[in-house]
PDB file of N, CA and C in Angstrom:
ATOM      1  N   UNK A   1     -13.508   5.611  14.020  1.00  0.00           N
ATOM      2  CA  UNK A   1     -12.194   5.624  13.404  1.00  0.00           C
ATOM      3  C   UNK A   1     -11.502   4.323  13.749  1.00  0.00           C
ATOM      4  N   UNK A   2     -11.353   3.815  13.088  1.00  0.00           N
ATOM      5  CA  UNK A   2     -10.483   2.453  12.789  1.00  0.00           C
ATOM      6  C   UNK A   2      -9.816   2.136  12.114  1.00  0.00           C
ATOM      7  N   UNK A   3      -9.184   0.442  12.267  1.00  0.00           N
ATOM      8  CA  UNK A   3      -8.057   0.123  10.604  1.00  0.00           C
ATOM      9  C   UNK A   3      -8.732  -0.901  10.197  1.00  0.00           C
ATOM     10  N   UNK A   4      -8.354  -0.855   8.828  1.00  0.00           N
ATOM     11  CA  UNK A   4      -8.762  -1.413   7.968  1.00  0.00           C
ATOM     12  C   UNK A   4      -8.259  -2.234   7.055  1.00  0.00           C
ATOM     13  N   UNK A   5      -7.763  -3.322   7.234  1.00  0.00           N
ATOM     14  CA  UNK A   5      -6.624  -3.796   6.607  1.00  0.00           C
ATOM     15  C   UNK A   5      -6.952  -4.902   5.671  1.00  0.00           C
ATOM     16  N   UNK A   6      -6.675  -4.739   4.486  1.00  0.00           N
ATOM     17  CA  UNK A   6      -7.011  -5.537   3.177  1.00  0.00           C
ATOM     18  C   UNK A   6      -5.881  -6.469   2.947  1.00  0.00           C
ATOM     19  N   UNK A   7      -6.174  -7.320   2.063  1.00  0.00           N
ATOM     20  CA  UNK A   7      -4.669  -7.846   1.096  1.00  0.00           C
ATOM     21  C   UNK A   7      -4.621  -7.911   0.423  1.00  0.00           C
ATOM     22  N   UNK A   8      -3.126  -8.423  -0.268  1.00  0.00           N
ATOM     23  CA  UNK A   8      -2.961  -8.228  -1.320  1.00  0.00           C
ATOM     24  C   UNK A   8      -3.700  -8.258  -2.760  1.00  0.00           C
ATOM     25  N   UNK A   9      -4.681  -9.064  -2.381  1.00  0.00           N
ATOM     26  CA  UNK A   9      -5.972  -9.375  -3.719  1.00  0.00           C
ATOM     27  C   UNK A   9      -6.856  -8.587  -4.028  1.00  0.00           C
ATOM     28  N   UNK A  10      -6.726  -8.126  -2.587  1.00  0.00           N
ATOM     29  CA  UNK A  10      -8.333  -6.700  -2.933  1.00  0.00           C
ATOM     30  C   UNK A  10      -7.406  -5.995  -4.124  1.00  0.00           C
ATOM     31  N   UNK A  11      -8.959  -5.163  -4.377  1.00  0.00           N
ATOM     32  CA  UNK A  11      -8.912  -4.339  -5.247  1.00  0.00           C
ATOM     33  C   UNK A  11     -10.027  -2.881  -4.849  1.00  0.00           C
ATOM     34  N   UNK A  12     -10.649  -2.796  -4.021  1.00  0.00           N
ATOM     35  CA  UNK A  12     -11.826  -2.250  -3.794  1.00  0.00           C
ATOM     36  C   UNK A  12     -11.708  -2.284  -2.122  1.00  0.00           C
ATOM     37  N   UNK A  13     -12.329  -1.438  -1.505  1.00  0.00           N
ATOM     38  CA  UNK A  13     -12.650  -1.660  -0.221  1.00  0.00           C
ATOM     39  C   UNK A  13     -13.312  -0.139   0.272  1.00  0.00           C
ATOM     40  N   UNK A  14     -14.868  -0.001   1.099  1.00  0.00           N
ATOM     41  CA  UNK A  14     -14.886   0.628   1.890  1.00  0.00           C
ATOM     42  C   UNK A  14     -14.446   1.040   2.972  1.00  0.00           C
ATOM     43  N   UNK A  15     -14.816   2.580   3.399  1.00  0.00           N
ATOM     44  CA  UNK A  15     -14.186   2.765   4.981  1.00  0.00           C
ATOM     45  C   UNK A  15     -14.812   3.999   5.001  1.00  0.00           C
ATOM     46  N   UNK A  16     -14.722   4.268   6.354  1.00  0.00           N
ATOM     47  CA  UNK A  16     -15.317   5.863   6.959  1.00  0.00           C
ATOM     48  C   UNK A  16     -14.015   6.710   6.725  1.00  0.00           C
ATOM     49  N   UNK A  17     -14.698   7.925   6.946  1.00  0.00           N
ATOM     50  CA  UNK A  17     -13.811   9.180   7.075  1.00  0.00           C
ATOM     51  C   UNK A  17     -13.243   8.958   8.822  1.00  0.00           C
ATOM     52  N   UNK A  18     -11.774   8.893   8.442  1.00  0.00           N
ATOM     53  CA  UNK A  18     -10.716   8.688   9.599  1.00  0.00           C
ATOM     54  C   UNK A  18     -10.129   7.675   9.712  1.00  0.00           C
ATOM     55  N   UNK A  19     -10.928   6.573   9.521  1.00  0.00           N
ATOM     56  CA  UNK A  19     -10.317   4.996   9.133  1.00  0.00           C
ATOM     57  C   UNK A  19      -8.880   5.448   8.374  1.00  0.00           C
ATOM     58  N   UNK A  20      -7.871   4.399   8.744  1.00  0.00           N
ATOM     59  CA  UNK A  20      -6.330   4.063   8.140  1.00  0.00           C
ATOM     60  C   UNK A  20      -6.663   2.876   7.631  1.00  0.00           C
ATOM     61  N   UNK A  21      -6.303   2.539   6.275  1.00  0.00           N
ATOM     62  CA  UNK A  21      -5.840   1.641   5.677  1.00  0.00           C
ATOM     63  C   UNK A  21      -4.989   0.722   5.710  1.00  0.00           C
ATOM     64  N   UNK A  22      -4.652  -0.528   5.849  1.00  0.00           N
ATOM     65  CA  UNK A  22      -3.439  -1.033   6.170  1.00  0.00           C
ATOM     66  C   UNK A  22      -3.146  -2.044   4.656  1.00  0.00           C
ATOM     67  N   UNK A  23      -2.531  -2.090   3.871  1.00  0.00           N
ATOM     68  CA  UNK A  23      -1.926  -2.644   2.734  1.00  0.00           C
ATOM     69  C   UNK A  23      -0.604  -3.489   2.652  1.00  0.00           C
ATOM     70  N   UNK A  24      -0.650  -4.638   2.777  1.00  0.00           N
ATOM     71  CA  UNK A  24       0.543  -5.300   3.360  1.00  0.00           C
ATOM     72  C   UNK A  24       1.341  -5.800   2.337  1.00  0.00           C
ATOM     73  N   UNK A  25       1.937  -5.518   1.186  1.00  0.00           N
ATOM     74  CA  UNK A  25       2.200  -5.853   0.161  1.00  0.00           C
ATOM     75  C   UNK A  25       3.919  -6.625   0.149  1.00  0.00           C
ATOM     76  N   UNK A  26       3.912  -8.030  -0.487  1.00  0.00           N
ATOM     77  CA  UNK A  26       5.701  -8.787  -0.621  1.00  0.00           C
ATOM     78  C   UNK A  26       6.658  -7.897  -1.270  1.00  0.00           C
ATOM     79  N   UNK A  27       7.802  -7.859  -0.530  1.00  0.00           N
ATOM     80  CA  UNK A  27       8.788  -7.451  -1.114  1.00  0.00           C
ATOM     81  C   UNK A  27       9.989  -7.822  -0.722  1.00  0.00           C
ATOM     82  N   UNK A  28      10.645  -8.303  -1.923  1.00  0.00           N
ATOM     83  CA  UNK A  28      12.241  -8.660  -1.554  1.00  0.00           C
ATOM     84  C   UNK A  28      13.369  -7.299  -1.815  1.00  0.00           C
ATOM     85  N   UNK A  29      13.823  -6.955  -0.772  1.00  0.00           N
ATOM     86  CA  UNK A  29      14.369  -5.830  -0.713  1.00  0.00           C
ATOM     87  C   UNK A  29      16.064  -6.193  -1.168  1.00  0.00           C
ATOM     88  N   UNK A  30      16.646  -7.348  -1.300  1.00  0.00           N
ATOM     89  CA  UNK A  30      17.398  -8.006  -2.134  1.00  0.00           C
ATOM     90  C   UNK A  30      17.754  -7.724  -3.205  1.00  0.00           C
ATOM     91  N   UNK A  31      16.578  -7.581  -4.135  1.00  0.00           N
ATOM     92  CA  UNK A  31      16.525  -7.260  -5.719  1.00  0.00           C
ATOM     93  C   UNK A  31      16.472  -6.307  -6.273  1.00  0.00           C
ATOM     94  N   UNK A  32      16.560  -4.991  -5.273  1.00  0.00           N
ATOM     95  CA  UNK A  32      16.581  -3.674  -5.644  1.00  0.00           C
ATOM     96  C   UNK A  32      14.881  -3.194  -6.029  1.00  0.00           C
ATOM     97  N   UNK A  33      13.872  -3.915  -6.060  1.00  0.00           N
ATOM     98  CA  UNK A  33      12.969  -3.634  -6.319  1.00  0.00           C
ATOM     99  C   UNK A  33      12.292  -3.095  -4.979  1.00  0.00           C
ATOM    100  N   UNK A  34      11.305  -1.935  -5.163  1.00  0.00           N
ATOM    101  CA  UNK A  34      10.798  -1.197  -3.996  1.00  0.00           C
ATOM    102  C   UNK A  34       9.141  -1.156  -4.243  1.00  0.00           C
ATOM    103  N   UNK A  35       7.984  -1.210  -3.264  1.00  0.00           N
ATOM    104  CA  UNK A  35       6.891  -0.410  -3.567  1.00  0.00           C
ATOM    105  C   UNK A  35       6.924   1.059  -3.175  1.00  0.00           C
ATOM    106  N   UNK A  36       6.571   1.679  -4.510  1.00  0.00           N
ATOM    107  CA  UNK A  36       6.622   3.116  -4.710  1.00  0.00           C
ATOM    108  C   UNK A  36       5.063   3.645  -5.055  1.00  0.00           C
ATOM    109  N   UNK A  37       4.946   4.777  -4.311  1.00  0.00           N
ATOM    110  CA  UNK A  37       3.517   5.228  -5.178  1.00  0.00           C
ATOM    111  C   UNK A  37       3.393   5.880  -5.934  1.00  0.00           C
ATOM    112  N   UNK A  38       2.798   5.835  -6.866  1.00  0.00           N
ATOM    113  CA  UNK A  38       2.881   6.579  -7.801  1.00  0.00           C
ATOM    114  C   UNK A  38       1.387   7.326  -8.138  1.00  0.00           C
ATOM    115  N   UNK A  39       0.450   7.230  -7.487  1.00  0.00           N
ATOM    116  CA  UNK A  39      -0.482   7.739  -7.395  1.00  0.00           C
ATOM    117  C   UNK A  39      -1.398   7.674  -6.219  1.00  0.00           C
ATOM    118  N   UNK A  40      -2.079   8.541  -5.103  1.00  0.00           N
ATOM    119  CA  UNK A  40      -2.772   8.605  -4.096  1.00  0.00           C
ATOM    120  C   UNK A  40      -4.025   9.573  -4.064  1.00  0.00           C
ATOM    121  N   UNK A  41      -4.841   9.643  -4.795  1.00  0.00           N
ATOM    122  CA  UNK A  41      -5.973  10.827  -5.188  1.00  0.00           C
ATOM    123  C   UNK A  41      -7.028  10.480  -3.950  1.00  0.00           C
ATOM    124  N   UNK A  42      -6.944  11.263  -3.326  1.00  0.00           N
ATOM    125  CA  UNK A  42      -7.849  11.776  -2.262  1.00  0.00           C
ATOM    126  C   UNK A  42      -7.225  10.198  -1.222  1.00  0.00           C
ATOM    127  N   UNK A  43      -6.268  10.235  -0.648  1.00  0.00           N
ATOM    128  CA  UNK A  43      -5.387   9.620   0.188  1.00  0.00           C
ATOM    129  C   UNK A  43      -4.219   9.770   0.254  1.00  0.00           C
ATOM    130  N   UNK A  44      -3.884   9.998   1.769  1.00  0.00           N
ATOM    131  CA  UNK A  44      -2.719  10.252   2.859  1.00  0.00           C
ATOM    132  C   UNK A  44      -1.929   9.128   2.772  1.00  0.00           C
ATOM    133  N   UNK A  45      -0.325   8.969   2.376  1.00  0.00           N
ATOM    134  CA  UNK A  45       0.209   7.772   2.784  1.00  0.00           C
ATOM    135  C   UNK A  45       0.983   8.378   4.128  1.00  0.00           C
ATOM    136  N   UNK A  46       0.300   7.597   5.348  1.00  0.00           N
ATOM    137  CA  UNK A  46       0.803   7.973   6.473  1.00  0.00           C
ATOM    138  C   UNK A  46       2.503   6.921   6.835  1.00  0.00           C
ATOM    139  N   UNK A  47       2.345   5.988   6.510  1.00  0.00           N
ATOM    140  CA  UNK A  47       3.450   5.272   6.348  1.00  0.00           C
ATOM    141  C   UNK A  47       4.031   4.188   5.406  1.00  0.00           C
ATOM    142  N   UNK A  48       5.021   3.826   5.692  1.00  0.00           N
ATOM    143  CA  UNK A  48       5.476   2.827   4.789  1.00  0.00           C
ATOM    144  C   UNK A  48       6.657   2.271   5.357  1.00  0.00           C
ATOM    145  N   UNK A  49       6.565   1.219   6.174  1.00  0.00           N
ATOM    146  CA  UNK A  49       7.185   0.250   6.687  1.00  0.00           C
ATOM    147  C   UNK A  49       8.217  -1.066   6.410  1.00  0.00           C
ATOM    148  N   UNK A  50       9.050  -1.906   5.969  1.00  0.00           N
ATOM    149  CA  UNK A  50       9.379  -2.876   5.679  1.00  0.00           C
ATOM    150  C   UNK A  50       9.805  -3.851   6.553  1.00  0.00           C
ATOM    151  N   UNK A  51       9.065  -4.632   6.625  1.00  0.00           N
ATOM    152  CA  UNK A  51       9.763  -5.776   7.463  1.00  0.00           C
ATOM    153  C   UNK A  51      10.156  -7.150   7.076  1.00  0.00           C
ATOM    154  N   UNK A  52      11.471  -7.572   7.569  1.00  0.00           N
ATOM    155  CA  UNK A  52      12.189  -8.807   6.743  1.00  0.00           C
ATOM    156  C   UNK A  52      11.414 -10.200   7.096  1.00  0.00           C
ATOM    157  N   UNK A  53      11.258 -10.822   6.009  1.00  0.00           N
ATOM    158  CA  UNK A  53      10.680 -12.153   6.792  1.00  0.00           C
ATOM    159  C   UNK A  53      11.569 -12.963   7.797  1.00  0.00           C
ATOM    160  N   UNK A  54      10.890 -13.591   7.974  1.00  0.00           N
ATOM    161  CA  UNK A  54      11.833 -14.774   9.651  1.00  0.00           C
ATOM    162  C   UNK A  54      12.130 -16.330   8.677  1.00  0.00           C
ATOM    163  N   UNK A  55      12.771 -17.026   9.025  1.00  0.00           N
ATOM    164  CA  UNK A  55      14.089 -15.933   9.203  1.00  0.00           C
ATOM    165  C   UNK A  55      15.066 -15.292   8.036  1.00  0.00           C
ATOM    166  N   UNK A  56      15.424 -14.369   8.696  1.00  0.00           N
ATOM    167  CA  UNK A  56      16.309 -12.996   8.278  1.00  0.00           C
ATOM    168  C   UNK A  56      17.880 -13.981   7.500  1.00  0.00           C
ATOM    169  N   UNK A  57      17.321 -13.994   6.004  1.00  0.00           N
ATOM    170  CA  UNK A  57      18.317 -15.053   5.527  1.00  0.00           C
ATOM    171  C   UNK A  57      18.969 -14.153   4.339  1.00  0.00           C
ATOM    172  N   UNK A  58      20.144 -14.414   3.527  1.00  0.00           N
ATOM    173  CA  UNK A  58      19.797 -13.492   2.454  1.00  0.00           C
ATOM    174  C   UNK A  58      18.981 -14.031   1.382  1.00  0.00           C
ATOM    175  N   UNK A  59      18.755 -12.918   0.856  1.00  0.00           N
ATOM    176  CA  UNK A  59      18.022 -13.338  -0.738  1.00  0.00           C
ATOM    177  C   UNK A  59      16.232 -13.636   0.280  1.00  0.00           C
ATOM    178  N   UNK A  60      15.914 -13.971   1.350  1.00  0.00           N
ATOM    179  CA  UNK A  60      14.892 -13.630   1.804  1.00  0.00           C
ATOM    180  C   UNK A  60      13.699 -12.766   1.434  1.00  0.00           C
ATOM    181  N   UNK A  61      12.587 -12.891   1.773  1.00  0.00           N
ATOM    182  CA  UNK A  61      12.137 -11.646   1.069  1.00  0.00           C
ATOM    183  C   UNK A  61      10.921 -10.657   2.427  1.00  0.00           C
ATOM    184  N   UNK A  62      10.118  -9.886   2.350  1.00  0.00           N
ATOM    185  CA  UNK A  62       9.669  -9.884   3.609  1.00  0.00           C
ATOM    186  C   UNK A  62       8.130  -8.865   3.009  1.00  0.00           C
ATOM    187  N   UNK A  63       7.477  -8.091   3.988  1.00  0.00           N
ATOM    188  CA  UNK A  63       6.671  -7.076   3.466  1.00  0.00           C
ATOM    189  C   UNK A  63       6.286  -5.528   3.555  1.00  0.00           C
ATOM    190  N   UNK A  64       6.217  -5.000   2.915  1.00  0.00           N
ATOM    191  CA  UNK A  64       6.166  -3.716   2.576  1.00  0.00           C
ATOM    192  C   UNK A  64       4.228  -3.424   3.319  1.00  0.00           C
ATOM    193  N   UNK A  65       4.838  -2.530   4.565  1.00  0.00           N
ATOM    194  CA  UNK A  65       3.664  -2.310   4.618  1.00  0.00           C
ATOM    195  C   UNK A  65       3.286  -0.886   5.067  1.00  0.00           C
ATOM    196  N   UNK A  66       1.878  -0.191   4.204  1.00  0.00           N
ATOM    197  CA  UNK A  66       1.527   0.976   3.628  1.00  0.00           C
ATOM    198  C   UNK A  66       0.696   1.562   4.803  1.00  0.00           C
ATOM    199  N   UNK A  67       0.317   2.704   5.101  1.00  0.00           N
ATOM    200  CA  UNK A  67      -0.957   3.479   5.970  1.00  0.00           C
ATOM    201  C   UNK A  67      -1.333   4.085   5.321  1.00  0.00           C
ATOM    202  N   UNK A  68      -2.551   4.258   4.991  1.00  0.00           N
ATOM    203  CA  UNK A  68      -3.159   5.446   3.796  1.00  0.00           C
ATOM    204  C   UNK A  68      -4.520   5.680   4.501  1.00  0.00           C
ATOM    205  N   UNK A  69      -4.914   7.393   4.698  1.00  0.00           N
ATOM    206  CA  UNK A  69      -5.840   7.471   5.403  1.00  0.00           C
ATOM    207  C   UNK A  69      -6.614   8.553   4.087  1.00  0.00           C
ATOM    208  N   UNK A  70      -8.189   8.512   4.243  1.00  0.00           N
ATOM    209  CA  UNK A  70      -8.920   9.075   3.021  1.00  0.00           C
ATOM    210  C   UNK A  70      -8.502  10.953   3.659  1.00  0.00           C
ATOM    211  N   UNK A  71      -8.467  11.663   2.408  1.00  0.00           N
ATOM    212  CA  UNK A  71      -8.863  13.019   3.018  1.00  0.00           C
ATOM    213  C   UNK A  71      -9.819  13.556   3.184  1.00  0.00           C
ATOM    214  N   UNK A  72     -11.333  12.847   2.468  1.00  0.00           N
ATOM    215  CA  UNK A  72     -12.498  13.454   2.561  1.00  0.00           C
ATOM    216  C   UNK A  72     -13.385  12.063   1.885  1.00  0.00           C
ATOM    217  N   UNK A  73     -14.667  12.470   1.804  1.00  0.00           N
ATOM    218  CA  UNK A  73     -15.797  11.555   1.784  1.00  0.00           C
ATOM    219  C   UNK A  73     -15.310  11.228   0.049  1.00  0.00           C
ATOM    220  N   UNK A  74     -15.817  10.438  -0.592  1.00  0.00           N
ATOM    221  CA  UNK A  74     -15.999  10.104  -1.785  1.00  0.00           C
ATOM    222  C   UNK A  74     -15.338   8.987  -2.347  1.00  0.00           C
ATOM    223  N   UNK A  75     -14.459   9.120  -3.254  1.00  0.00           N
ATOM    224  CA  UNK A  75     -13.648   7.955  -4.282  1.00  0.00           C
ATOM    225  C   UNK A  75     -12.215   8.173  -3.817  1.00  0.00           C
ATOM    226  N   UNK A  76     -11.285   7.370  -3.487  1.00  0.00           N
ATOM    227  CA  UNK A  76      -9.853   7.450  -3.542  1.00  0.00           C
ATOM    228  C   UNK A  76      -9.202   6.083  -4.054  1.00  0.00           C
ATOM    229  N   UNK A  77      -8.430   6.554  -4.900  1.00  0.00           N
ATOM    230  CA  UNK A  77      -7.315   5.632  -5.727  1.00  0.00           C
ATOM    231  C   UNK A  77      -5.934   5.538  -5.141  1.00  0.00           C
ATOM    232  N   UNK A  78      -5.075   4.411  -4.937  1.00  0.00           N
ATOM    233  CA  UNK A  78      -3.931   4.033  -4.346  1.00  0.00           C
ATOM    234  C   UNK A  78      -3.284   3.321  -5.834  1.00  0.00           C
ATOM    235  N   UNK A  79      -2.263   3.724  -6.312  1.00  0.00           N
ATOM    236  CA  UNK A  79      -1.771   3.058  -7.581  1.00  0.00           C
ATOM    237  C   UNK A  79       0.012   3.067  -6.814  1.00  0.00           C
ATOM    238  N   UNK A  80       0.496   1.663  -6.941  1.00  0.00           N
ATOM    239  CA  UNK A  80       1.440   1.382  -6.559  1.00  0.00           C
ATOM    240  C   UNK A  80       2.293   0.650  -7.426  1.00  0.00           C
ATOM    241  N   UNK A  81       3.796   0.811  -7.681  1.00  0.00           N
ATOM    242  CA  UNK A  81       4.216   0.176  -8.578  1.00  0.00           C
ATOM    243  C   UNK A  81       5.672  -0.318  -8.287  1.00  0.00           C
ATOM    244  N   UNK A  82       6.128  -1.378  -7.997  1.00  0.00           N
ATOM    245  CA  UNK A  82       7.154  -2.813  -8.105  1.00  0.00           C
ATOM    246  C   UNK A  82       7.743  -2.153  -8.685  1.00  0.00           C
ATOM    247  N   UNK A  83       9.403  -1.565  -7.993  1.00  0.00           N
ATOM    248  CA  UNK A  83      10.529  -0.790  -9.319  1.00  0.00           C
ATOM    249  C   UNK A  83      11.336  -0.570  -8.864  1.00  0.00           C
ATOM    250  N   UNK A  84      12.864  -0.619  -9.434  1.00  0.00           N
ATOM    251  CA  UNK A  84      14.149  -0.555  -9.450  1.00  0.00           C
ATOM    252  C   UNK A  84      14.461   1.496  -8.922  1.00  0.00           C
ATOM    253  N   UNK A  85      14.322   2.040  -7.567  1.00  0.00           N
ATOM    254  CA  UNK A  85      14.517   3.512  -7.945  1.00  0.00           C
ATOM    255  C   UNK A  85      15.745   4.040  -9.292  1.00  0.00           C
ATOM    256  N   UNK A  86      16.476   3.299  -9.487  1.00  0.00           N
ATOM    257  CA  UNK A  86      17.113   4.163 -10.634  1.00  0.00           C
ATOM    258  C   UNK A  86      16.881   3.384 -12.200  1.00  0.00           C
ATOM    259  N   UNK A  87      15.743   2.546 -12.036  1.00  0.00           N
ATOM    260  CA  UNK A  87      15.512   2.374 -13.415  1.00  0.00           C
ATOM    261  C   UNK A  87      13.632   2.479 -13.895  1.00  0.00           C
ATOM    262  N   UNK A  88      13.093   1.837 -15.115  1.00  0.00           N
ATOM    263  CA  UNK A  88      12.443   2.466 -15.463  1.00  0.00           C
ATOM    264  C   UNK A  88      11.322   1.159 -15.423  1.00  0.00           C
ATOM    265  N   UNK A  89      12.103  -0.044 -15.257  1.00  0.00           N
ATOM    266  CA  UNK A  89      11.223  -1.148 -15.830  1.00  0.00           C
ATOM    267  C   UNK A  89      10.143  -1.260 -14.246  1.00  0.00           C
ATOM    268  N   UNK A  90       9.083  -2.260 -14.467  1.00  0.00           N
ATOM    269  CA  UNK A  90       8.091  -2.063 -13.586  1.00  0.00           C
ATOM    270  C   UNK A  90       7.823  -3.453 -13.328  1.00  0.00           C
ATOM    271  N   UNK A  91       8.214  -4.040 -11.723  1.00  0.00           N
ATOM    272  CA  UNK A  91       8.225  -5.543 -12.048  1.00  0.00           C
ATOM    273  C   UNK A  91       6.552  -5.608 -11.969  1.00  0.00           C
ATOM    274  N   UNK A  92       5.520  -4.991 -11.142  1.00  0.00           N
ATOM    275  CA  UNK A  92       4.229  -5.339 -10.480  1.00  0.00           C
ATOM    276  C   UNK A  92       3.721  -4.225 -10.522  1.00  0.00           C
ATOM    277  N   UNK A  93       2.372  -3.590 -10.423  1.00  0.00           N
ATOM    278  CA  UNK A  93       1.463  -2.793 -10.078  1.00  0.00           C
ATOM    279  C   UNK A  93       0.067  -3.483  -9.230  1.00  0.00           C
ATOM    280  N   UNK A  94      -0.054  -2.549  -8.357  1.00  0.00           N
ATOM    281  CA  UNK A  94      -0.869  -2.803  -6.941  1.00  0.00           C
ATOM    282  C   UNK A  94      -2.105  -1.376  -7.266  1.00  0.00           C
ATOM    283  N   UNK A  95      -3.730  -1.652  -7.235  1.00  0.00           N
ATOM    284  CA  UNK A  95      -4.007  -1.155  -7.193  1.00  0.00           C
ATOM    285  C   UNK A  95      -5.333  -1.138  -6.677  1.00  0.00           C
ATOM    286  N   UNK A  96      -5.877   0.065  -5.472  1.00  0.00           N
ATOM    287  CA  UNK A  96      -7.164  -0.140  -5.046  1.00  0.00           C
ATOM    288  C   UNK A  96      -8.191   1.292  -4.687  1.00  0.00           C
ATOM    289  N   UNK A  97      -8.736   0.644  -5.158  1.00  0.00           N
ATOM    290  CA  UNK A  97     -10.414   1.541  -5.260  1.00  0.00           C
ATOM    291  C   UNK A  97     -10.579   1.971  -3.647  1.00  0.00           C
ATOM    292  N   UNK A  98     -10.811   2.700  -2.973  1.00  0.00           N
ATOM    293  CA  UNK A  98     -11.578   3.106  -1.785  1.00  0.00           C
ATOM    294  C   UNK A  98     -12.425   3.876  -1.829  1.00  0.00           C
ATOM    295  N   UNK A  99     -13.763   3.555  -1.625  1.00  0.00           N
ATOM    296  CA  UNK A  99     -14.882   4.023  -0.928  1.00  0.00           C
ATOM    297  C   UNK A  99     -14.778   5.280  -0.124  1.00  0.00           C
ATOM    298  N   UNK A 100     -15.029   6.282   0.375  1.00  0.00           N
ATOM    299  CA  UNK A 100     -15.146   6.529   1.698  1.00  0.00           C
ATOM    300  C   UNK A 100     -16.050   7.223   1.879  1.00  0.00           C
ATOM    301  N   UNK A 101     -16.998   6.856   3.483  1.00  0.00           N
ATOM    302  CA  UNK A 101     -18.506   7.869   3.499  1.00  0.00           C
ATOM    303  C   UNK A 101     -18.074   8.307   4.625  1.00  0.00           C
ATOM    304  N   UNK A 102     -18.628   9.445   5.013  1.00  0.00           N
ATOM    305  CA  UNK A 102     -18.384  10.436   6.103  1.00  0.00           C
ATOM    306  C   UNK A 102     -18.078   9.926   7.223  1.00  0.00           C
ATOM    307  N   UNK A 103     -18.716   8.776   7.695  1.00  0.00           N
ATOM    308  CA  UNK A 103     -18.969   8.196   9.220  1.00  0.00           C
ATOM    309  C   UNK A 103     -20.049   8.041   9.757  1.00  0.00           C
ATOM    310  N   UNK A 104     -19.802   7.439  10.847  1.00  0.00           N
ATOM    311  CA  UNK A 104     -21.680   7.150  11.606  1.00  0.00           C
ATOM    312  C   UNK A 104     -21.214   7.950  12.766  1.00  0.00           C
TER     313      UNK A 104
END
């Protein structure tokens, strides 16, 4: 059991059953825009973190960062999407494939 931490480019990544995910995705929390999930099929979002970049200026921007652990062996999808909570438009979508095999 370990972490596993990708970036922003992946799209794909293996891991064992128990492994956490770590997903570190930009966000300017400034602009009203948030990462939201909007889909997690066979994955746990254990957290979701934000931290401001350095330095802490306004209009700054910083990163949004995710924990997602598999619930069982097979395929899991993480679909994430860049958005205003009270509106509809969608600045970005984030999305990744996970693997997961039982363990050694």
């Amino acid at each position: 059991m370990g972490e596993v931490r990708i970036s922003p480019q992946d799209s794909e990544v293996d891991v064992s059953l128990g492994d956490e995910v770590v997903v570190p995705l930009p966000e300017n929390r400034t602009t009203g825009y948030r990462w939201s999930v909007r889909r997690a099929n066979g994955l746990e979002v254990t957290s979701s973190e934000y931290e401001a970049g350095q330095p802490v200026l306004p209009g700054t921007g910083g990163t949004r960062t995710l924990r997602v652990r598999p619930t069982a062996a097979g395929q899991g999808l993480l679909e994430l999407e860049l958005k205003r909570p009270w509106a509809d438009d969608v600045a970005d979508r984030f999305s990744l494939r996970v693997t997961v095999t039982a363990g050694s």
